[in-house]
Protein backbone atom coordinates (compact mmCIF):
# COMPACT_ATOMS: atom_id res chain seq x y z
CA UNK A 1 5.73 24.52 4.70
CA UNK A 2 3.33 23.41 1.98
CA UNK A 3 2.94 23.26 -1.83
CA UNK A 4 0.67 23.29 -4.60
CA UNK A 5 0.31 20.19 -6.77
CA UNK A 6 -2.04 19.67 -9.77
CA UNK A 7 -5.66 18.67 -9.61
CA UNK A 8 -5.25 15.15 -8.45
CA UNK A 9 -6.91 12.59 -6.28
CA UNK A 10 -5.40 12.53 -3.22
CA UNK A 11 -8.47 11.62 -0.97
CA UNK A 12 -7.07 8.53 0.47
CA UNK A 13 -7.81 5.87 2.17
CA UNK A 14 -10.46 4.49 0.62
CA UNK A 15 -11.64 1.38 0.71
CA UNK A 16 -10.07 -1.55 -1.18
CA UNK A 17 -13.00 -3.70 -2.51
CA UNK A 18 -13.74 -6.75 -4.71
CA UNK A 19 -16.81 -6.17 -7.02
CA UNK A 20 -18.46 -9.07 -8.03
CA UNK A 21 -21.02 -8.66 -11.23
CA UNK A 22 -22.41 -11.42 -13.83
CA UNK A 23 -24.58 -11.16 -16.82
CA UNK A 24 -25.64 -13.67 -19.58
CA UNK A 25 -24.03 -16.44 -18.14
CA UNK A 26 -20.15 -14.78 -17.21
CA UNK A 27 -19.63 -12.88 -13.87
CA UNK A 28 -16.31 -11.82 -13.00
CA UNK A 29 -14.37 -9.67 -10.24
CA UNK A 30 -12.95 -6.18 -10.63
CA UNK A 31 -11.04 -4.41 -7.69
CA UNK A 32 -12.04 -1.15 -6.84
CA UNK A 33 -11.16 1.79 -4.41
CA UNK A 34 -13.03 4.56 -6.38
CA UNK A 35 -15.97 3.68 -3.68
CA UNK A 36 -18.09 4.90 -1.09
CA UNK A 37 -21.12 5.97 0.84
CA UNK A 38 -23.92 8.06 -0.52
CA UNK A 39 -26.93 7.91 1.51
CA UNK A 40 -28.36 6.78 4.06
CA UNK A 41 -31.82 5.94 4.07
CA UNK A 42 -32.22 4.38 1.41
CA UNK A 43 -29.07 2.83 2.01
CA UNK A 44 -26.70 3.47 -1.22
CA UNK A 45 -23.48 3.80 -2.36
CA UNK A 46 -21.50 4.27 -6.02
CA UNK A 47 -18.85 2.42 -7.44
CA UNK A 48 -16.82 4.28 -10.73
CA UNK A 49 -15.54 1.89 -13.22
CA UNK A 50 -13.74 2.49 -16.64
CA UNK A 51 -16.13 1.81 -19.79
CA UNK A 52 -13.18 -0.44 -20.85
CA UNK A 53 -13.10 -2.79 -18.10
CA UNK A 54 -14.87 -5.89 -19.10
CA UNK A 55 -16.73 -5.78 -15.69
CA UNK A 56 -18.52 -2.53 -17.18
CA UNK A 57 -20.53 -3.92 -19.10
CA UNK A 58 -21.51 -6.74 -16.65
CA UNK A 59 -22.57 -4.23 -14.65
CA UNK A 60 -24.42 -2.00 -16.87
CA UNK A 61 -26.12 -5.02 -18.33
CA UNK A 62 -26.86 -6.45 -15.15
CA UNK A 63 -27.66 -3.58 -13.26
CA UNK A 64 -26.15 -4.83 -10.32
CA UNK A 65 -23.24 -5.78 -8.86
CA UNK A 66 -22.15 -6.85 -5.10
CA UNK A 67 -19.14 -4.90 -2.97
CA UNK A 68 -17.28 -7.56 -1.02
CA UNK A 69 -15.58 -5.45 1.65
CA UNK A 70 -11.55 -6.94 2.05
CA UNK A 71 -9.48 -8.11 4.52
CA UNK A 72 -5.48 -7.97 4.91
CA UNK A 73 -5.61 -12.08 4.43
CA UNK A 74 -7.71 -11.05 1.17
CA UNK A 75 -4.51 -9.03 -0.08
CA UNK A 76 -3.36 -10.77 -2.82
CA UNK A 77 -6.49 -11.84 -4.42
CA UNK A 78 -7.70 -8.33 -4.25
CA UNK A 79 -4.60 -6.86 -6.27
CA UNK A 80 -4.94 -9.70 -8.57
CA UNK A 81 -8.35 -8.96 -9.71
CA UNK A 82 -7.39 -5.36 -10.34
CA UNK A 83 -4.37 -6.26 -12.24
CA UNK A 84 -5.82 -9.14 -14.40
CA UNK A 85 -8.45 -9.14 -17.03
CA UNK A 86 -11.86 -11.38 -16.50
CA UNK A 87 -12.41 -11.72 -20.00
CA UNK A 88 -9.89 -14.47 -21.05
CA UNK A 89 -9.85 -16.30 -17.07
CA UNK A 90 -11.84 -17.31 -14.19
CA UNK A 91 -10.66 -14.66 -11.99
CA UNK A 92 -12.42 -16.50 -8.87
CA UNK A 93 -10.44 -19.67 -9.34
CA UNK A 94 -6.77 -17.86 -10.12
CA UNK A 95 -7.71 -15.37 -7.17
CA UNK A 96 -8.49 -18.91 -4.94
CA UNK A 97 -11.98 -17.23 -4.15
CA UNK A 98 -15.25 -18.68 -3.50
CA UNK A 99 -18.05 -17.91 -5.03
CA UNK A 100 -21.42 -17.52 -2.78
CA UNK A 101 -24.95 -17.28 -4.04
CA UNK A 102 -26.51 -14.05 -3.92
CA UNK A 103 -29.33 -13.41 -2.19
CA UNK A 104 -30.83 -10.71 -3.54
CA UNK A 105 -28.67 -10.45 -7.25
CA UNK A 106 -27.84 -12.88 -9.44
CA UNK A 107 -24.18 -12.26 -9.33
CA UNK A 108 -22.17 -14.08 -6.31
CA UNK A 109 -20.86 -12.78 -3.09
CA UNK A 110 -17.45 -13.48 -2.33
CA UNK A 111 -17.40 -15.95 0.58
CA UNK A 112 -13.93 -14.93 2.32
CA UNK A 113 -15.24 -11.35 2.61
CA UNK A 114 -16.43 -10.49 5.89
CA UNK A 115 -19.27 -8.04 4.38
CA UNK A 116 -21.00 -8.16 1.09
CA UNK A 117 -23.36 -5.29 0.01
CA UNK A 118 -25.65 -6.85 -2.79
CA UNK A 119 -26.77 -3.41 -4.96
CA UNK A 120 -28.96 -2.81 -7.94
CA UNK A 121 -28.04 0.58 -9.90
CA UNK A 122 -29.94 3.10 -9.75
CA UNK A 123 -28.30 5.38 -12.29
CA UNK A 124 -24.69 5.96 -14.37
CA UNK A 125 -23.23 8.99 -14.53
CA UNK A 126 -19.94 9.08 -17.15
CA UNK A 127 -17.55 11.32 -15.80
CA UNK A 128 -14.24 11.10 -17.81
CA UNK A 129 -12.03 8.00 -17.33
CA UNK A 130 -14.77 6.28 -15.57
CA UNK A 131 -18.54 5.97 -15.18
CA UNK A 132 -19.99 6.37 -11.49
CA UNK A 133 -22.64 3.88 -11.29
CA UNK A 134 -25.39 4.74 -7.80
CA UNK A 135 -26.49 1.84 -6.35
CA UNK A 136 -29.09 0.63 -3.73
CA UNK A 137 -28.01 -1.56 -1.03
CA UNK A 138 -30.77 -4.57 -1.61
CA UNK A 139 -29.38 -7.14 0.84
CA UNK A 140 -25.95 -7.20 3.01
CA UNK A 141 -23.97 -10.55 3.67
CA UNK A 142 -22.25 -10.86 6.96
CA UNK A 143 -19.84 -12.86 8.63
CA UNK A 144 -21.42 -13.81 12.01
CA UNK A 145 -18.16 -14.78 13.30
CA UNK A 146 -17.42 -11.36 13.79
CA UNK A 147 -20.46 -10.87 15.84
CA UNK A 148 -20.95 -11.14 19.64
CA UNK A 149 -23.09 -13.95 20.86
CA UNK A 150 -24.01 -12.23 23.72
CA UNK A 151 -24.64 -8.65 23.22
CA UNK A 152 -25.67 -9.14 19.35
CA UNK A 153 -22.82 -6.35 18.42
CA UNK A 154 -21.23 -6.54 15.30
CA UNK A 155 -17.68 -6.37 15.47
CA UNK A 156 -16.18 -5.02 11.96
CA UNK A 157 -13.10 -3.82 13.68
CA UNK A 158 -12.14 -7.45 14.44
CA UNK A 159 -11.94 -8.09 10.38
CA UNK A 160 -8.91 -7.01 9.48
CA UNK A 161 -9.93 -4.30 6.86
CA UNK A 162 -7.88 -3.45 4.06
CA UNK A 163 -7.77 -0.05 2.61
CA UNK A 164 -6.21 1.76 -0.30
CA UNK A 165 -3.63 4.92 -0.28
CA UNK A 166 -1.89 6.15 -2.96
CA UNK A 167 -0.75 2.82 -4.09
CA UNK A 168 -0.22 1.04 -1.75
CA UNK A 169 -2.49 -1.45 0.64
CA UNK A 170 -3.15 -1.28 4.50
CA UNK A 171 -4.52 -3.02 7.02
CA UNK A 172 -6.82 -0.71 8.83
CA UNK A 173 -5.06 1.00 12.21
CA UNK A 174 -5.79 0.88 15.87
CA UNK A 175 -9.24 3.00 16.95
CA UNK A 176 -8.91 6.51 17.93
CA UNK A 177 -12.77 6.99 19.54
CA UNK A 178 -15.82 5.77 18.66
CA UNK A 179 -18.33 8.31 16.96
CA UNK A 180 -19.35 11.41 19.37
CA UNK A 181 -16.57 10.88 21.71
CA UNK A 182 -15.37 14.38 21.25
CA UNK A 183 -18.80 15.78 23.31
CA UNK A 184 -19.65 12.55 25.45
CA UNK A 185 -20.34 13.77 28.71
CA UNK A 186 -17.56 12.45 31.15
CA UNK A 187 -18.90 9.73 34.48
């Protein structure tokens, strides 16, 4: 048997992910899980943030910002930057995170993440409670413990991911098939 509920999101998971931003001297870190791909070639992606957030205007100042994917030992942390204000603390030192340099942005990567996507906006769109900000992917930080020595595969799996559902945090499940595997031709 099923329902009908009011308009709501209910497109979960997502991913759970620590945005790192800085402008005129301040950066900060704001959790986010209203994320996600939007193209590939160029590679972007958008991030939606609420005007009020004191990250917003880091961002739009900036125009850029880096998503630090998360991992289940980056639980805590990541809940505490959504839950805590940057404007009145150092959310990277009460969070026990480390900043790295960016690359490619002046805001810093966060070291403990096992991916960082450095992005410059390429537009913001307001769309209610928050503003959708589209971003390029300029530079990506990885972890190269996570990839093979041998083979040069990357191996994201291995990282633990967290993810966001309706309130709650996850460590990302076992694999079900890798991409295709539905019409792979059997040996």
């Amino acid at each position: 048997m099923k329902e009908n509920w009011k308009p709501g999101n209910m497109l979960y998971p997502l991913p759970a992910v620590l945005v790192s931003c800085a402008h005129g001297g301040r950066d900060n870190l704001l959790t986010v899980a209203w994320t996600g791909t939007v193209c590939s070639d160029p590679p972007m992606l958008f991030i939606s943030v609420r005007p009020e957030r004191f990250s917003y205007s880091l961002i739009r100042d900036s125009g850029e910002f880096t998503v630090n994917l998360t991992t289940a030992a980056m639980a805590r942390a990541t809940d505490f930057c959504g839950v805590r204000s940057g404007a009145d603390m150092d959310k990277w030192k009460e969070a026990g995170l480390t900043r790295l340099p960016g690359v490619a942005v002046v805001c810093p990567a966060v070291a403990e993440s096992p991916v960082s996507l450095e992005c410059k906006v390429r537009s913001e769109t307001p769309l209610g409670t928050h503003n959708m900000f589209v971003a390029e992917v300029v530079n990506v930080i990885v972890d190269t413990s996570l990839k093979d020595a041998s083979t040069g595969r990357f191996h994201l799996e291995k990282a633990g991911l967290m993810n966001y559902s309706h309130g709650q945090y996850f460590c990302q499940g076992r694999p079900l098939g890798s991409f295709g595997f539905s019409v792979k031709k059997k040996k």
